[in-house]
C-alpha atoms as a PDB file:
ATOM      1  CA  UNK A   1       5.837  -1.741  -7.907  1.00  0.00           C
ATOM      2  CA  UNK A   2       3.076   0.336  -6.453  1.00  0.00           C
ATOM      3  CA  UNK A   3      -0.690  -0.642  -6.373  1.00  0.00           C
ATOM      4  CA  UNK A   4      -3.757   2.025  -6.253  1.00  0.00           C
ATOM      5  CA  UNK A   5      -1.259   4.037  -8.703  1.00  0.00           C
ATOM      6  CA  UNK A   6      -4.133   5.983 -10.614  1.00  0.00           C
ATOM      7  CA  UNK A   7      -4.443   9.048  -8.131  1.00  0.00           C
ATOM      8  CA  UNK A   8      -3.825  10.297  -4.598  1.00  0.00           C
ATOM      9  CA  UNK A   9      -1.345   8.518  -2.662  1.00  0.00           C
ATOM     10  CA  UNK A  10      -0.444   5.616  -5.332  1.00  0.00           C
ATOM     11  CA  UNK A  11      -0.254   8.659  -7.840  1.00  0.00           C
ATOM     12  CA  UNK A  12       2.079  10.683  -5.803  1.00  0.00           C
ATOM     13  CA  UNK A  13       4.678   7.826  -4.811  1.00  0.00           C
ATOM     14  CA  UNK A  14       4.306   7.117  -8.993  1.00  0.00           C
ATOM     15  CA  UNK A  15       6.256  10.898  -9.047  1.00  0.00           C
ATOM     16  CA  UNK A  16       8.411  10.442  -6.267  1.00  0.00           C
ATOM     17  CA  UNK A  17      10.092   7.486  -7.938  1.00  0.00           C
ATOM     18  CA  UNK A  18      10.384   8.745 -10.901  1.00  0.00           C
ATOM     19  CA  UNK A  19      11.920  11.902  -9.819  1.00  0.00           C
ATOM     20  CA  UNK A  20      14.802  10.179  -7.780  1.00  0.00           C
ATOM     21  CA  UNK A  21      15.149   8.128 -11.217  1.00  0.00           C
ATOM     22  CA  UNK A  22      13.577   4.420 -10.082  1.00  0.00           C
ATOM     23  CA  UNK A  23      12.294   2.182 -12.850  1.00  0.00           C
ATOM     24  CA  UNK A  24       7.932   2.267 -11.409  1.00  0.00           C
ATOM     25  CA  UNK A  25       5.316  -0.504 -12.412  1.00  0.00           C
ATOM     26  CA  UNK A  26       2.317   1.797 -11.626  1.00  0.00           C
ATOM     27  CA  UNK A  27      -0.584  -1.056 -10.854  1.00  0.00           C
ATOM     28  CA  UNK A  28      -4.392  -0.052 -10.664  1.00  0.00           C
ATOM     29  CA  UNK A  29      -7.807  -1.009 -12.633  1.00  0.00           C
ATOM     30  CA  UNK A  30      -7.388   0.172 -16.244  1.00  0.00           C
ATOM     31  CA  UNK A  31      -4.007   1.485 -15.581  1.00  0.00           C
ATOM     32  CA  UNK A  32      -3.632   0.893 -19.146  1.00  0.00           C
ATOM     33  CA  UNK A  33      -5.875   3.581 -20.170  1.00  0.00           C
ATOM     34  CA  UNK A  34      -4.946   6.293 -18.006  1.00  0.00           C
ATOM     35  CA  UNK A  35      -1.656   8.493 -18.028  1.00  0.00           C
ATOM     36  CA  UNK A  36       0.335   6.096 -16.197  1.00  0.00           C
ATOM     37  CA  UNK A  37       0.908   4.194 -19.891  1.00  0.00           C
ATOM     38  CA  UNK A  38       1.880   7.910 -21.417  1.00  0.00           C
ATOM     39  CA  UNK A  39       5.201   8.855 -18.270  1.00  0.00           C
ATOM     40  CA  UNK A  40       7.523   7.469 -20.316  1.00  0.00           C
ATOM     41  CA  UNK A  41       9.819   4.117 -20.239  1.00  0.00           C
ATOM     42  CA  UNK A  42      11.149   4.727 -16.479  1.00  0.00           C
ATOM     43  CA  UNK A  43       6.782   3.688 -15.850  1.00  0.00           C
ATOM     44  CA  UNK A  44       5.462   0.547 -16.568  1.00  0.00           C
ATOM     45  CA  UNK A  45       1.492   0.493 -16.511  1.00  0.00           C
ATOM     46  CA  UNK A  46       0.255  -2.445 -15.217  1.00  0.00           C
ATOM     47  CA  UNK A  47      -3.238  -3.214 -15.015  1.00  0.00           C
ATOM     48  CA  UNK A  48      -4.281  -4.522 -11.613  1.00  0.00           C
ATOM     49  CA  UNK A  49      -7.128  -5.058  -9.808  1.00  0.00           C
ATOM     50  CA  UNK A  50      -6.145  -6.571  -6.332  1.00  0.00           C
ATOM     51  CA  UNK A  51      -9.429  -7.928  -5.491  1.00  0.00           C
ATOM     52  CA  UNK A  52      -9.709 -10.195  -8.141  1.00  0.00           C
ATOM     53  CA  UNK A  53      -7.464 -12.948  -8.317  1.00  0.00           C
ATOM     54  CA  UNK A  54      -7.520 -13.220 -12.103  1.00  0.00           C
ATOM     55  CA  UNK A  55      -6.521 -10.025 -12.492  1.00  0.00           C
ATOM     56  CA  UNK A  56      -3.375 -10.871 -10.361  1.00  0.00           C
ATOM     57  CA  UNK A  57      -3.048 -13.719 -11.618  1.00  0.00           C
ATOM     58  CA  UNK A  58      -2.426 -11.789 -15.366  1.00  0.00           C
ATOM     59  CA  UNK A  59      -0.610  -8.957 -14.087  1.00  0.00           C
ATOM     60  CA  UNK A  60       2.224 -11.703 -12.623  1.00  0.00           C
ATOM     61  CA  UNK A  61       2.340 -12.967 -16.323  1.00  0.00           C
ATOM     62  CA  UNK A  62       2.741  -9.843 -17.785  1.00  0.00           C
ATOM     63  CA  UNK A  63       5.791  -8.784 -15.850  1.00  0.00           C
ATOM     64  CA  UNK A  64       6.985 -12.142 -17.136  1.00  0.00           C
ATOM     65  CA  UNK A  65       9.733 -12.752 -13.607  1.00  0.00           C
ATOM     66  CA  UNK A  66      10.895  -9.416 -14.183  1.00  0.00           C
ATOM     67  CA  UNK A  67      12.719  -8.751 -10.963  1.00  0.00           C
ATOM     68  CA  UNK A  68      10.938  -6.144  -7.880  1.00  0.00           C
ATOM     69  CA  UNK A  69      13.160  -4.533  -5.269  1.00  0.00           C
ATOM     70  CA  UNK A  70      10.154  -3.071  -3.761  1.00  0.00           C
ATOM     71  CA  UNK A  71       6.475  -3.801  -3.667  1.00  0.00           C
ATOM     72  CA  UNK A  72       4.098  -0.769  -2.083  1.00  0.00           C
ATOM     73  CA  UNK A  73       0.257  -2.349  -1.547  1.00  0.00           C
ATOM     74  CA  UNK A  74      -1.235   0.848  -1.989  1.00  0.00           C
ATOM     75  CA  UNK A  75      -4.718   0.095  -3.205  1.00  0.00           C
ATOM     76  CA  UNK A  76      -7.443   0.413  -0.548  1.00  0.00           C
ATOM     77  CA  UNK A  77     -10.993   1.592   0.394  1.00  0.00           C
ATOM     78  CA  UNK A  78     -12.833   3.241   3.000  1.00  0.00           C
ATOM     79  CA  UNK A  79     -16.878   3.732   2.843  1.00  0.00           C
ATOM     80  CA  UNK A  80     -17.167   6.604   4.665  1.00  0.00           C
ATOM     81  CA  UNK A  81     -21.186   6.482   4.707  1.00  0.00           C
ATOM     82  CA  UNK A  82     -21.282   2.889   5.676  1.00  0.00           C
ATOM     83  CA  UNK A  83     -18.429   2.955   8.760  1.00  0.00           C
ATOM     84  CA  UNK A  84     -20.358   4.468  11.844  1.00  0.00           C
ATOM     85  CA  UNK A  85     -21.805   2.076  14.228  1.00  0.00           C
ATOM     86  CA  UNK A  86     -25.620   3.005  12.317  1.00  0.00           C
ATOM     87  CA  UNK A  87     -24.969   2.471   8.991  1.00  0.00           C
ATOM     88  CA  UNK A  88     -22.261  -0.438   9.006  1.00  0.00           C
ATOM     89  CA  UNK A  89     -23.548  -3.692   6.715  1.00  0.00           C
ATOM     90  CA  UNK A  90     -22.244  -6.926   6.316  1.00  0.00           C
ATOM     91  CA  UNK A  91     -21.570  -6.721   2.952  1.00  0.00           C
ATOM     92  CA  UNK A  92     -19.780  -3.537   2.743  1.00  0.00           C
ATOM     93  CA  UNK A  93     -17.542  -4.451   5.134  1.00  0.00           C
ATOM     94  CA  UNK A  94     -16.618  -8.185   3.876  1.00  0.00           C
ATOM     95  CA  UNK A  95     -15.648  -5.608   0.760  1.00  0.00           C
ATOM     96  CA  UNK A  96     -13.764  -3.892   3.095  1.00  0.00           C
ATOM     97  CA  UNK A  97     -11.246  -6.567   4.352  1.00  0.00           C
ATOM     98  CA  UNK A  98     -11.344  -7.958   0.873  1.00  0.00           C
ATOM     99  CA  UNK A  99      -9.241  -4.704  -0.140  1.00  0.00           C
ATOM    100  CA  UNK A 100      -7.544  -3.557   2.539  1.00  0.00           C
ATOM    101  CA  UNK A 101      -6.533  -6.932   4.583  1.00  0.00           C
ATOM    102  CA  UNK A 102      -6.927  -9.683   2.092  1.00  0.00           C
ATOM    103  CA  UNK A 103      -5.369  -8.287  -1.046  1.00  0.00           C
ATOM    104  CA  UNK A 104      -1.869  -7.045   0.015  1.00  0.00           C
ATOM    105  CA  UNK A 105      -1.217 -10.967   1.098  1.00  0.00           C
ATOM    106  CA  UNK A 106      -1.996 -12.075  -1.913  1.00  0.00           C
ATOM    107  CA  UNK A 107      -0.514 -10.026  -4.591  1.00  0.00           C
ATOM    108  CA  UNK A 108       2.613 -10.365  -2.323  1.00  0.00           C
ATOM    109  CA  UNK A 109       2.412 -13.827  -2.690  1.00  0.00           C
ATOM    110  CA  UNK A 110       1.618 -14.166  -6.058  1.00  0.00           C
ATOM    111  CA  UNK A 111       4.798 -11.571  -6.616  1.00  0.00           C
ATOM    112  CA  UNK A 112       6.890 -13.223  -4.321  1.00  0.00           C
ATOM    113  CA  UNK A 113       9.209 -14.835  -6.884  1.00  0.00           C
ATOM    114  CA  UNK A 114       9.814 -11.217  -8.545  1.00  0.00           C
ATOM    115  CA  UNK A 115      10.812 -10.148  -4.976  1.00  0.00           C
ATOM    116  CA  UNK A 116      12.951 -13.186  -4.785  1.00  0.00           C
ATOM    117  CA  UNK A 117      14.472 -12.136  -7.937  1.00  0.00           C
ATOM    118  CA  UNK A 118      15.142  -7.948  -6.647  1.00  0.00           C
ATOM    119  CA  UNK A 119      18.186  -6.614  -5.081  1.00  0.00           C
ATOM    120  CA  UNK A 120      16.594  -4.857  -1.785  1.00  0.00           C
ATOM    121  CA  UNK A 121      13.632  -7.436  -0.939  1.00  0.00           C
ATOM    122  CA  UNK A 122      11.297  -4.666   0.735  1.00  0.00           C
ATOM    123  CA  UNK A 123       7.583  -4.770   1.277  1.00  0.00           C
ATOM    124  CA  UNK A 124       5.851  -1.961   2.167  1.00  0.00           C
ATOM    125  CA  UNK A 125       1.739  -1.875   3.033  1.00  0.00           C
ATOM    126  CA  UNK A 126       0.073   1.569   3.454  1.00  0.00           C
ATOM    127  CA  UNK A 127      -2.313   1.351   6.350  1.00  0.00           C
ATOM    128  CA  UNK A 128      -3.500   4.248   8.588  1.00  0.00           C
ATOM    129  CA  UNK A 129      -3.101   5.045  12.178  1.00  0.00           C
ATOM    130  CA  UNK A 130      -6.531   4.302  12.285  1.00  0.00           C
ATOM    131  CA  UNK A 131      -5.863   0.651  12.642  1.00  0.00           C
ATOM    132  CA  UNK A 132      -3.530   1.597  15.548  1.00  0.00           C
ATOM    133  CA  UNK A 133      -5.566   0.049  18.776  1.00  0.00           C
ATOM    134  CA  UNK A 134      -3.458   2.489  20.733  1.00  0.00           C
ATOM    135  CA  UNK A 135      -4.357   5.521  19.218  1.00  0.00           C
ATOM    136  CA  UNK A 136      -8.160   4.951  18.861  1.00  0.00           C
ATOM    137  CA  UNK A 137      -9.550   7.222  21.312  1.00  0.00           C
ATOM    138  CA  UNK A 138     -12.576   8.659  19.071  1.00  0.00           C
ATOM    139  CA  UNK A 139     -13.985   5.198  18.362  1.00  0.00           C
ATOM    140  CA  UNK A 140     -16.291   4.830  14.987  1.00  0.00           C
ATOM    141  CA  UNK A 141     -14.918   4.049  11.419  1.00  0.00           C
ATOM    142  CA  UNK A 142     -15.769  -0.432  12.471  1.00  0.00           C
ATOM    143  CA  UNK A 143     -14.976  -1.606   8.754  1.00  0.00           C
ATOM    144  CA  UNK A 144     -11.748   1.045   8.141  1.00  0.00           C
ATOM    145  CA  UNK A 145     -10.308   0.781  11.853  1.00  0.00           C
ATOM    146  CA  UNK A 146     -10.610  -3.175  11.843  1.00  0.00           C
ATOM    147  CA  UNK A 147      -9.394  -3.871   8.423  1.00  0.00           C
ATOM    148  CA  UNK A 148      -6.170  -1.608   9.146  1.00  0.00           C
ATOM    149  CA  UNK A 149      -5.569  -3.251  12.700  1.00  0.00           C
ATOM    150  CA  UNK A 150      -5.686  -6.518  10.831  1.00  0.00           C
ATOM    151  CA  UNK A 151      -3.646  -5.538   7.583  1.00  0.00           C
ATOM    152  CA  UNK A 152      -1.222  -4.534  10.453  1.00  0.00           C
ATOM    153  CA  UNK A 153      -0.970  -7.525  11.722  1.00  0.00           C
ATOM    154  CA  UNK A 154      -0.832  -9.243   8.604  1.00  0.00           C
ATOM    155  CA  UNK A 155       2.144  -7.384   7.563  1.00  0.00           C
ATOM    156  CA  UNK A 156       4.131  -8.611  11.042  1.00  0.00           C
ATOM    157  CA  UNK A 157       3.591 -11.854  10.345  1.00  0.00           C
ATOM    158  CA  UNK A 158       4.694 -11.332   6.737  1.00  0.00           C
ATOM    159  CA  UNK A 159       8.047  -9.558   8.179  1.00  0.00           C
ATOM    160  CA  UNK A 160       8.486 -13.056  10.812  1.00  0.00           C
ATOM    161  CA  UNK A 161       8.190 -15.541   7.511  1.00  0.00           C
ATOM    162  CA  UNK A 162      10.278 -13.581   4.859  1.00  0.00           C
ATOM    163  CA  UNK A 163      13.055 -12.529   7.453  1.00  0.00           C
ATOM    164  CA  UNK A 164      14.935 -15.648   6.518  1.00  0.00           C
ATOM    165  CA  UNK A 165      14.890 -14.820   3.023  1.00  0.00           C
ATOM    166  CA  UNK A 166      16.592 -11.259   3.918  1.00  0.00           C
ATOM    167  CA  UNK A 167      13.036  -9.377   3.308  1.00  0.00           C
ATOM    168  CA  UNK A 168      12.207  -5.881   5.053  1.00  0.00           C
ATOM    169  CA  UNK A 169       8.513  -5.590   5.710  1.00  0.00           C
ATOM    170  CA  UNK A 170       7.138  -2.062   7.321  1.00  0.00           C
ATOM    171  CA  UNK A 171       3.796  -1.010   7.730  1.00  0.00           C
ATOM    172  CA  UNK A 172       3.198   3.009   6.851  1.00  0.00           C
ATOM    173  CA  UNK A 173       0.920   5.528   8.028  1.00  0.00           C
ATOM    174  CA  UNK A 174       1.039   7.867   5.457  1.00  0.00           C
ATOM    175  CA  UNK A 175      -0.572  11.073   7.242  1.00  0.00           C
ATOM    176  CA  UNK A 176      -4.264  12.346   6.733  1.00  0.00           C
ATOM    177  CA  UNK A 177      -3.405  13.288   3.119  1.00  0.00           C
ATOM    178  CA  UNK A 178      -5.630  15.515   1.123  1.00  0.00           C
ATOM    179  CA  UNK A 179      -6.798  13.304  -1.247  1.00  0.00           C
ATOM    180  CA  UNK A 180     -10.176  11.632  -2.789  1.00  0.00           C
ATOM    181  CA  UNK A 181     -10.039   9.629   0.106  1.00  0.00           C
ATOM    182  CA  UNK A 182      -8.711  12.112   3.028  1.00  0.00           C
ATOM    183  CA  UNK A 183     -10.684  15.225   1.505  1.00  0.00           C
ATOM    184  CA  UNK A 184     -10.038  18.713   1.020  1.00  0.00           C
ATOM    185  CA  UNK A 185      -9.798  19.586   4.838  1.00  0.00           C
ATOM    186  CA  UNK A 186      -7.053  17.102   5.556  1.00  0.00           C
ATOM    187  CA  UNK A 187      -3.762  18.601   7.197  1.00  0.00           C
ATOM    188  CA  UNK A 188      -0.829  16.863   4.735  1.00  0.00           C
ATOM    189  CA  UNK A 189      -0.350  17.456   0.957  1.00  0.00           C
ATOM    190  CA  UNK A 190      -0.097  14.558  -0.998  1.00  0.00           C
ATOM    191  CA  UNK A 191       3.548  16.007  -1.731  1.00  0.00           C
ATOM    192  CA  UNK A 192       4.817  16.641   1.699  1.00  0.00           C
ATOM    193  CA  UNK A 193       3.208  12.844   2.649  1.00  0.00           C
ATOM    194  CA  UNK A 194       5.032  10.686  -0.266  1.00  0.00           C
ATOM    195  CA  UNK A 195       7.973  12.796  -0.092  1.00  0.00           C
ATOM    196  CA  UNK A 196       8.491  11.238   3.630  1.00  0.00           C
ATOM    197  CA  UNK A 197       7.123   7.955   2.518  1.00  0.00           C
ATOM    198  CA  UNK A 198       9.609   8.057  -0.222  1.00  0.00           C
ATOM    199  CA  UNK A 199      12.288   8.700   2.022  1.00  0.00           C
ATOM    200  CA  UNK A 200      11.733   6.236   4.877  1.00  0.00           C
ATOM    201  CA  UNK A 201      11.802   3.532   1.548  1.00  0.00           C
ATOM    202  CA  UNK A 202      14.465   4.180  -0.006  1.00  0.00           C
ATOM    203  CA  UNK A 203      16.555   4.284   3.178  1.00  0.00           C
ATOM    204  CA  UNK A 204      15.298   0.982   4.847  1.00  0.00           C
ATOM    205  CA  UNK A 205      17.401  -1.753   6.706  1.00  0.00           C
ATOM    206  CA  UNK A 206      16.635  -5.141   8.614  1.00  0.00           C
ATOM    207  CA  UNK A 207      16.500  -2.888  11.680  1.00  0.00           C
ATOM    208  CA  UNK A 208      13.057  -1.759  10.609  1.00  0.00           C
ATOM    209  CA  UNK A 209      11.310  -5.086   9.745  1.00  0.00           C
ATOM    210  CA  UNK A 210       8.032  -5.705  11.393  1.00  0.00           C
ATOM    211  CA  UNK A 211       7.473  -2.000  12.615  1.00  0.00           C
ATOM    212  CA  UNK A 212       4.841   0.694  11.917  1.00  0.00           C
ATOM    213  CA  UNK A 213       6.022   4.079  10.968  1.00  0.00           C
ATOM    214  CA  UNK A 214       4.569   7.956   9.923  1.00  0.00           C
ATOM    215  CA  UNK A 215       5.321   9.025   7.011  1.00  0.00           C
ATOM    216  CA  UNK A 216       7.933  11.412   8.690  1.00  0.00           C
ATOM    217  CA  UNK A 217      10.167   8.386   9.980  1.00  0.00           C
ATOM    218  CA  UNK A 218       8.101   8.297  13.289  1.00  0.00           C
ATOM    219  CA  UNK A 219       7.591   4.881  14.790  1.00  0.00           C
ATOM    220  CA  UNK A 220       3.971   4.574  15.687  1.00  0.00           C
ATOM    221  CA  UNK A 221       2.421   2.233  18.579  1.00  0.00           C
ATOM    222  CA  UNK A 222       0.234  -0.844  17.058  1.00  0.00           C
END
């Protein structure tokens, strides 16, 4: 299952999937009216909106238990205008964390029995280097970096409560990716960047549980 599935990165792991012949639930707002419905029976469109727990909520009853060996919280946001230390507001960044921080707990919790139910148990959250405390030495971006850093953290204590249940949680950085979000100037296709994501997934173990890594198998610092 993969959230944010409509375009860019969500879009591209839809393809990557597919291609190495995985049964996809492509989640996103309206998924039901965009191409993801047309791919085919290996793609089931799910619509999803991952702020909005009544949207959850009716997604979990749609997929009715059906088993998930791997859940990818995709979806996410970053106001570009509104993230320098001049223009940041309140509001927009409360709508920030709602996305990026908030919303992968809770759709994994409300899909936790269809995890229960999978073969693999894996977890995956796509955050951004940008959260990495380490690695900040530009500064800027307040409501991206923070809600990254904290979606990070999130996602470690996610891999410390599920270990006992034989889950593998990893947080992924998947590369400045030329997309809606990343822009026409970034340096990674969306291609070359789920390609690698796909990879490092579909060749997890327990040995990488609680740890952040590039989308070319790097491990990153937090």
């Amino acid at each position: 299952m993969i959230t944010g599935a409509k375009r860019g990165i969500g879009r591209g792991l839809v393809d990557r999937f597919v291609e190495a012949a995985w049964d996809v639930m492509a989640a996103g707002r309206g998924a039901l009216e965009t191409e993801l419905a047309n791919l085919g029976t290996a793609v089931t469109a799910l619509d999803l909106d991952v702020a909005d727990d009544a949207s959850i909520t009716r997604a979990v009853e749609a997929l009715d238990g059906r088993p998930i060996d791997l859940l990818i919280n995709n979806a996410g946001v970053y106001d570009y205008p509104r993230n320098s230390f001049d223009t940041v507001t309140r509001e927009a960044w409360v709508t920030e964390l709602s996305v990026n921080t908030i919303s992968p707990l809770m759709v994994t919790r409300a899909f936790l029995p269809n995890l229960m139910a999978g073969e693999r148990k894996h977890i995956a959250v796509v955050s951004s280097k940008m959260g990495s405390i380490t690695d900040n030495t530009s500064g800027g971006s307040y409501m991206y970096r923070s809600s990254k850093t904290a979606l990070n953290m999130v996602l470690k204590s996610l891999s410390w409560d599920l270990a006992d249940d034989g889950f593998t949680c990893v947080t992924l950085h998947p590369g400045w990716v030329q997309t809606d979000m990343g822009g026409p100037s970034a340096l990674v296709t969306v291609e070359r960047s789920t390609t690698g994501l796909f990879t490092l997934l579909r060749d997890l173990t327990p040995q990488h549980n609680g740890r952040f890594f590039n989308y070319d198998g790097a491990e990153l610092p937090w």
